[in-house]
PDB file of N, CA and C in Angstrom:
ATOM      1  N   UNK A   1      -9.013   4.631 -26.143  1.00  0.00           N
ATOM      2  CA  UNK A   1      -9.072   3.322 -26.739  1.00  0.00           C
ATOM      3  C   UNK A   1      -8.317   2.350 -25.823  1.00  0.00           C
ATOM      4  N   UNK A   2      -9.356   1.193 -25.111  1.00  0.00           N
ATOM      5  CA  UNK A   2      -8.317   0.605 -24.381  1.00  0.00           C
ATOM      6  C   UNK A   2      -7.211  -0.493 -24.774  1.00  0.00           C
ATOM      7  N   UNK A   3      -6.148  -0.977 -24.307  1.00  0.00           N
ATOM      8  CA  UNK A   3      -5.494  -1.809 -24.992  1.00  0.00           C
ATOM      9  C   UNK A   3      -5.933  -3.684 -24.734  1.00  0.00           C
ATOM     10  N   UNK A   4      -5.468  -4.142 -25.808  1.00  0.00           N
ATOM     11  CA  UNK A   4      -6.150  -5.733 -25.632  1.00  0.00           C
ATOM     12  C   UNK A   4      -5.501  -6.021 -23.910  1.00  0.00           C
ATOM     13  N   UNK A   5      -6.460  -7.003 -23.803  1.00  0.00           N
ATOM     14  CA  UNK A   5      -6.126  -7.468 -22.310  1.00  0.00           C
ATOM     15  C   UNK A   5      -4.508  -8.175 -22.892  1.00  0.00           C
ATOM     16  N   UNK A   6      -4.595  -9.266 -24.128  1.00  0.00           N
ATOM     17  CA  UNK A   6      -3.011  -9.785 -24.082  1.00  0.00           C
ATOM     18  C   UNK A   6      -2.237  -9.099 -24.355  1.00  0.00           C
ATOM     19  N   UNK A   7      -2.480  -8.270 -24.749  1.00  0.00           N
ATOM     20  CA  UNK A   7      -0.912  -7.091 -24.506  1.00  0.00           C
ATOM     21  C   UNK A   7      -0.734  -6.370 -23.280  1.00  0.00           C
ATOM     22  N   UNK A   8      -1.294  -6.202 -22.740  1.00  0.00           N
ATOM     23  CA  UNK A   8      -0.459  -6.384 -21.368  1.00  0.00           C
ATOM     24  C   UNK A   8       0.011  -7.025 -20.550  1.00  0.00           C
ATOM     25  N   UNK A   9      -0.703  -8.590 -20.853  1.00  0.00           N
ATOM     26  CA  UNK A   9       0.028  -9.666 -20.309  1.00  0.00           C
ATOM     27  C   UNK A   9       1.653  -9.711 -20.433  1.00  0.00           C
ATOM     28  N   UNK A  10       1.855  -9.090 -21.886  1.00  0.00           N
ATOM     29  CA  UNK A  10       2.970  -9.453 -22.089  1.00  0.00           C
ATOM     30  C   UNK A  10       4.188  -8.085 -21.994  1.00  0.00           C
ATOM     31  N   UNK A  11       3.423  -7.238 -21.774  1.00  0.00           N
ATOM     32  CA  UNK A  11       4.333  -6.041 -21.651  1.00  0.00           C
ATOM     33  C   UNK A  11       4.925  -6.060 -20.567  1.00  0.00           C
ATOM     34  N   UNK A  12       5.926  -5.299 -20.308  1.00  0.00           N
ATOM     35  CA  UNK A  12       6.504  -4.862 -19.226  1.00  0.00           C
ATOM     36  C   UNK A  12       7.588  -3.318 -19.115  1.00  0.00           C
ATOM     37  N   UNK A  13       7.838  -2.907 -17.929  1.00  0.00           N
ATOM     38  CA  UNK A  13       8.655  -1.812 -17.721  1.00  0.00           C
ATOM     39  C   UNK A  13       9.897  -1.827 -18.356  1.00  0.00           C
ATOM     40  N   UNK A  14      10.440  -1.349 -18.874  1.00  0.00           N
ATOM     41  CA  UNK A  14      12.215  -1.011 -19.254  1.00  0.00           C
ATOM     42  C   UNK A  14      12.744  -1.158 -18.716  1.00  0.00           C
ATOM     43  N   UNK A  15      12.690  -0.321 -17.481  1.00  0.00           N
ATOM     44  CA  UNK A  15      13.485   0.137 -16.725  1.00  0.00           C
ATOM     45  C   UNK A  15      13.798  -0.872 -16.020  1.00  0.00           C
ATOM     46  N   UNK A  16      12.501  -1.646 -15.118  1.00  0.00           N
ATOM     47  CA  UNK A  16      12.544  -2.729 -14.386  1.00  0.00           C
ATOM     48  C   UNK A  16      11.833  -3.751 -14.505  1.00  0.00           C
ATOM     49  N   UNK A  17      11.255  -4.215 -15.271  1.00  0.00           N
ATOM     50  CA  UNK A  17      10.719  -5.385 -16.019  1.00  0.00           C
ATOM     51  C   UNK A  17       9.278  -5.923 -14.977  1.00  0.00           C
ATOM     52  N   UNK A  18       9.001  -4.828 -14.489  1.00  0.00           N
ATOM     53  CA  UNK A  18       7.630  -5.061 -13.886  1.00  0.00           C
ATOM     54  C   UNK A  18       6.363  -5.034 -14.821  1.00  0.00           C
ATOM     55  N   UNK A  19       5.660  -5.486 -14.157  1.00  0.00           N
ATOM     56  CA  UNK A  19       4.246  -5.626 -14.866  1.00  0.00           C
ATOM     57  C   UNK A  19       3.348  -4.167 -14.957  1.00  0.00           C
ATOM     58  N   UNK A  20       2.786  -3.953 -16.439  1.00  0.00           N
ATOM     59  CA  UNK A  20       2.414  -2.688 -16.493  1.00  0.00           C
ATOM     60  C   UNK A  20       1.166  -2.929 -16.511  1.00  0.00           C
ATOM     61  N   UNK A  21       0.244  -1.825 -15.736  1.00  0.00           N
ATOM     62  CA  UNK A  21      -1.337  -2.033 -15.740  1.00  0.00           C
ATOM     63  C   UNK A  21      -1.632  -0.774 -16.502  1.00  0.00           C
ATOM     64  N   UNK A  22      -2.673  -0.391 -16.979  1.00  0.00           N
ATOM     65  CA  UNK A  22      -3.097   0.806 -17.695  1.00  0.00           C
ATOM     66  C   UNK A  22      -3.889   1.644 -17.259  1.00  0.00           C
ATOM     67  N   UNK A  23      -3.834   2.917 -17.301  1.00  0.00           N
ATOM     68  CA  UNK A  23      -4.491   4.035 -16.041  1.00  0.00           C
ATOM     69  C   UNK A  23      -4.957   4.965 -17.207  1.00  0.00           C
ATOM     70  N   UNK A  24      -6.009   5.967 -16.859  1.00  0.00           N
ATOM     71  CA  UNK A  24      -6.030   6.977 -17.662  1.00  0.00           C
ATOM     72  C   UNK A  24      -6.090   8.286 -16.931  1.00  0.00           C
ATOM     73  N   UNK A  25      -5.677   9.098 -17.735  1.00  0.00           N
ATOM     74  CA  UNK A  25      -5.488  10.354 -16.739  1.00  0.00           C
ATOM     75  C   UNK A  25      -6.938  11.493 -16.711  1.00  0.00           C
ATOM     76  N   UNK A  26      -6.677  12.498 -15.707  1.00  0.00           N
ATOM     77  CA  UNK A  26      -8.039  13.458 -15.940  1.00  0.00           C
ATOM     78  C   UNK A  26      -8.069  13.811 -17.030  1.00  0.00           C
ATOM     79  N   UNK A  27      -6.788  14.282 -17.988  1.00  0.00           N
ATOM     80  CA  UNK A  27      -7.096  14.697 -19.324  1.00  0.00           C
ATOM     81  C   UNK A  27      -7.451  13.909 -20.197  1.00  0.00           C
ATOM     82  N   UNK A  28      -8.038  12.391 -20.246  1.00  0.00           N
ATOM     83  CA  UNK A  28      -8.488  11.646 -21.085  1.00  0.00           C
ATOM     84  C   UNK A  28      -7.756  11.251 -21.310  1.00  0.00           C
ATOM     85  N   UNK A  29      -6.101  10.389 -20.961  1.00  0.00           N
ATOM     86  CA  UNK A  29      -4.734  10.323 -21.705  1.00  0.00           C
ATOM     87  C   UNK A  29      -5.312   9.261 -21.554  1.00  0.00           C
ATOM     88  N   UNK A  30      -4.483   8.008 -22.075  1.00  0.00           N
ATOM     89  CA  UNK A  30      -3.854   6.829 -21.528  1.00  0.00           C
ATOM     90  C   UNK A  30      -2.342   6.240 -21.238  1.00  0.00           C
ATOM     91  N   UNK A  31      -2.333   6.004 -20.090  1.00  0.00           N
ATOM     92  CA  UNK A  31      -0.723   5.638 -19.801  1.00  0.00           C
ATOM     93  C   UNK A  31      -0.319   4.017 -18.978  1.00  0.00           C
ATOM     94  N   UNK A  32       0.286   3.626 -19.210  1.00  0.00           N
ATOM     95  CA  UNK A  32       0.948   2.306 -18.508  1.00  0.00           C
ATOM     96  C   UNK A  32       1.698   2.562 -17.337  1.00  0.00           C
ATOM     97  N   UNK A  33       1.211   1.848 -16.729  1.00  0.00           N
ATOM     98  CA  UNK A  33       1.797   2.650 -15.384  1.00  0.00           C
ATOM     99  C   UNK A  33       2.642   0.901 -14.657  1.00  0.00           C
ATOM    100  N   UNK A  34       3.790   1.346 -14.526  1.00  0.00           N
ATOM    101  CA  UNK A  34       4.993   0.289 -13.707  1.00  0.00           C
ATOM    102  C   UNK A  34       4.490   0.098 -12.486  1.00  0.00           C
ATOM    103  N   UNK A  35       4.087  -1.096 -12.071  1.00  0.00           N
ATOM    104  CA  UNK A  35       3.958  -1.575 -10.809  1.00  0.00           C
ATOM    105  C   UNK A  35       4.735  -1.896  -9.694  1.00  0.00           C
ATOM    106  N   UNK A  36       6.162  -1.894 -10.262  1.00  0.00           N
ATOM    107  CA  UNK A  36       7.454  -2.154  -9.150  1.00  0.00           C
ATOM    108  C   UNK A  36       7.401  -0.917  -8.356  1.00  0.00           C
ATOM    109  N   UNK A  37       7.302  -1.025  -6.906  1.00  0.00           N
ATOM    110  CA  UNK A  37       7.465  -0.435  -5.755  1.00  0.00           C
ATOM    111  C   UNK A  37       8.437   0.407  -6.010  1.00  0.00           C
ATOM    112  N   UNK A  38       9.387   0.037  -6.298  1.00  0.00           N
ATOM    113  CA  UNK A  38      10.663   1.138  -6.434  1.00  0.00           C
ATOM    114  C   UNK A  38      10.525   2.400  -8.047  1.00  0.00           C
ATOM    115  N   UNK A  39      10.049   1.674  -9.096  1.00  0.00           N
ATOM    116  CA  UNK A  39       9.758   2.631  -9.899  1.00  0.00           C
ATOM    117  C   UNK A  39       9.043   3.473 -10.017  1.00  0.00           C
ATOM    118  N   UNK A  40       7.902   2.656 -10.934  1.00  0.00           N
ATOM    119  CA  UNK A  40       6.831   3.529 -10.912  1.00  0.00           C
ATOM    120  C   UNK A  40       6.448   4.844 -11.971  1.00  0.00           C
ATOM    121  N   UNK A  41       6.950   4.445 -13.073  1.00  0.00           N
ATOM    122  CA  UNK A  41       7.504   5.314 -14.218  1.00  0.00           C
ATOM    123  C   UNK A  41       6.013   5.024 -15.209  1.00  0.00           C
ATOM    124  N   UNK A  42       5.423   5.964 -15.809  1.00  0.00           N
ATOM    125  CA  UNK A  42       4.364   5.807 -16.177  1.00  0.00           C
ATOM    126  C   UNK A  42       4.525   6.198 -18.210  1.00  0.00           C
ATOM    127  N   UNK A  43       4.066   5.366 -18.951  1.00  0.00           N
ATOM    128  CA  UNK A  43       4.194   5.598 -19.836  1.00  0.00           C
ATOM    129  C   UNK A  43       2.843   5.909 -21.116  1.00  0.00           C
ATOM    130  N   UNK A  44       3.189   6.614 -21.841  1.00  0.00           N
ATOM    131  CA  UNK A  44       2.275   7.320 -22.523  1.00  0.00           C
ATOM    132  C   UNK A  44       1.653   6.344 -23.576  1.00  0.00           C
ATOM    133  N   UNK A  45       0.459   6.059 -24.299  1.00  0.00           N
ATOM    134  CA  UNK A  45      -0.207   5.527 -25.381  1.00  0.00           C
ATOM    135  C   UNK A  45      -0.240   6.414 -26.277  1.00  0.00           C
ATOM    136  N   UNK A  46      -0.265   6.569 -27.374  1.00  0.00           N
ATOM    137  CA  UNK A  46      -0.066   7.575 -28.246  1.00  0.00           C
ATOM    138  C   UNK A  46      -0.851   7.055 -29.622  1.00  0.00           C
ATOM    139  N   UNK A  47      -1.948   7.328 -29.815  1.00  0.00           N
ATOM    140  CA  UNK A  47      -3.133   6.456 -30.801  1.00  0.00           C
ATOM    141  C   UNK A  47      -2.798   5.424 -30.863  1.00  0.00           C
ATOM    142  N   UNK A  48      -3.024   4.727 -29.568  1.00  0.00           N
ATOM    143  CA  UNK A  48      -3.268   3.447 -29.292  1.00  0.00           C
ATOM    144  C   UNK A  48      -2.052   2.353 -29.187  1.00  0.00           C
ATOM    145  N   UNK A  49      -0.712   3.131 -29.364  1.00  0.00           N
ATOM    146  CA  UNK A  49       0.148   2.616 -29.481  1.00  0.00           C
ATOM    147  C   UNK A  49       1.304   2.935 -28.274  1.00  0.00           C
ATOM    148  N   UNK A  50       1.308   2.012 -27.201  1.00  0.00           N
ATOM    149  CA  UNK A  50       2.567   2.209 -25.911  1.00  0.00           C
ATOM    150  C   UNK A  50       3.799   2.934 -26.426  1.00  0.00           C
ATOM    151  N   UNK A  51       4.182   3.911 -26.018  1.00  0.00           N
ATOM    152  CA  UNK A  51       5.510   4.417 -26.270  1.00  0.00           C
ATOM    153  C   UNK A  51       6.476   4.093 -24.682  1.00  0.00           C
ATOM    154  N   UNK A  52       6.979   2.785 -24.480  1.00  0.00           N
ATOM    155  CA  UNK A  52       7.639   2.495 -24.039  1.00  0.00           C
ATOM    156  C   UNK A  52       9.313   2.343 -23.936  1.00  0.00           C
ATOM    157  N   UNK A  53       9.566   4.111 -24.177  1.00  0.00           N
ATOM    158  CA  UNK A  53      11.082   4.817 -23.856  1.00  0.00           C
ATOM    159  C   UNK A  53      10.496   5.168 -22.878  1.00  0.00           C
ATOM    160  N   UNK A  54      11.753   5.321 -21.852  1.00  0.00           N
ATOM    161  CA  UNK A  54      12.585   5.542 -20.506  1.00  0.00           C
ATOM    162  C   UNK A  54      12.269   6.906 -20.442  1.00  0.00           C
ATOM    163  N   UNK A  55      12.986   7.651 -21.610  1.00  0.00           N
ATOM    164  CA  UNK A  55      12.945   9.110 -21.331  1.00  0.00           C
ATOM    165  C   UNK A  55      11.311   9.459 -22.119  1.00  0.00           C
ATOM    166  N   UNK A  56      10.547   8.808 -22.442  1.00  0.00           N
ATOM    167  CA  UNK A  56       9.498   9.726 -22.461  1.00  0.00           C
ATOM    168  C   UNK A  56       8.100   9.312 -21.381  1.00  0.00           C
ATOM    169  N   UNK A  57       8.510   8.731 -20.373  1.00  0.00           N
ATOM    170  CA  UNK A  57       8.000   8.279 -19.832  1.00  0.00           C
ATOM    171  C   UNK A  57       8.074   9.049 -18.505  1.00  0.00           C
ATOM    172  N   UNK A  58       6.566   9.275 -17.672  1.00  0.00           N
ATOM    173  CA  UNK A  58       6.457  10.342 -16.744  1.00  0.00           C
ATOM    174  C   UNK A  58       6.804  10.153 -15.201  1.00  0.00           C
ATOM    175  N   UNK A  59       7.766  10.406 -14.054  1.00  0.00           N
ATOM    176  CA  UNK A  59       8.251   9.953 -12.919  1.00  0.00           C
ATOM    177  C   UNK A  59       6.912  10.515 -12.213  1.00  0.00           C
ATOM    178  N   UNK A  60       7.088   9.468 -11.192  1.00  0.00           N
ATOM    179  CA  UNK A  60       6.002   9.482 -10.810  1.00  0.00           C
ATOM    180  C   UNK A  60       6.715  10.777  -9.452  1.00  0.00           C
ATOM    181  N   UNK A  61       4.918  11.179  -9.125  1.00  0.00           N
ATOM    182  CA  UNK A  61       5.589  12.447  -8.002  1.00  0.00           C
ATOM    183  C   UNK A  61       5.640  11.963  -6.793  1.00  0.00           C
TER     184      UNK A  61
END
């Protein structure tokens, strides 16, 4: 389920207050993925809803 285009306008990273774009994974996931160069911390949708904690959020490899 994808998310409205204005909510991501307005979202951003925790960690570093970058702009999040939305990716989906091979397993059909959906995740928000941090655009700051230095982060890069990817976060999970969970029926349709961003779970934007730090710690449940996946480092990138």
């Amino acid at each position: 389920m994808p998310l409205e285009a204005g909510l991501l306008e307005i979202l951003a990273c925790p960690a570093c207050h970058a702009p999040l774009r939305e990716e989906h994974t091979p397993e059909d996931a959906t995740e928000l993925v941090c655009t700051g160069e230095s982060c890069g911390l990817a976060y999970p949708v969970r029926d349709g809803i961003p779970v934007l904690l730090v710690d449940e959020a996946r480092r990138p490899t």
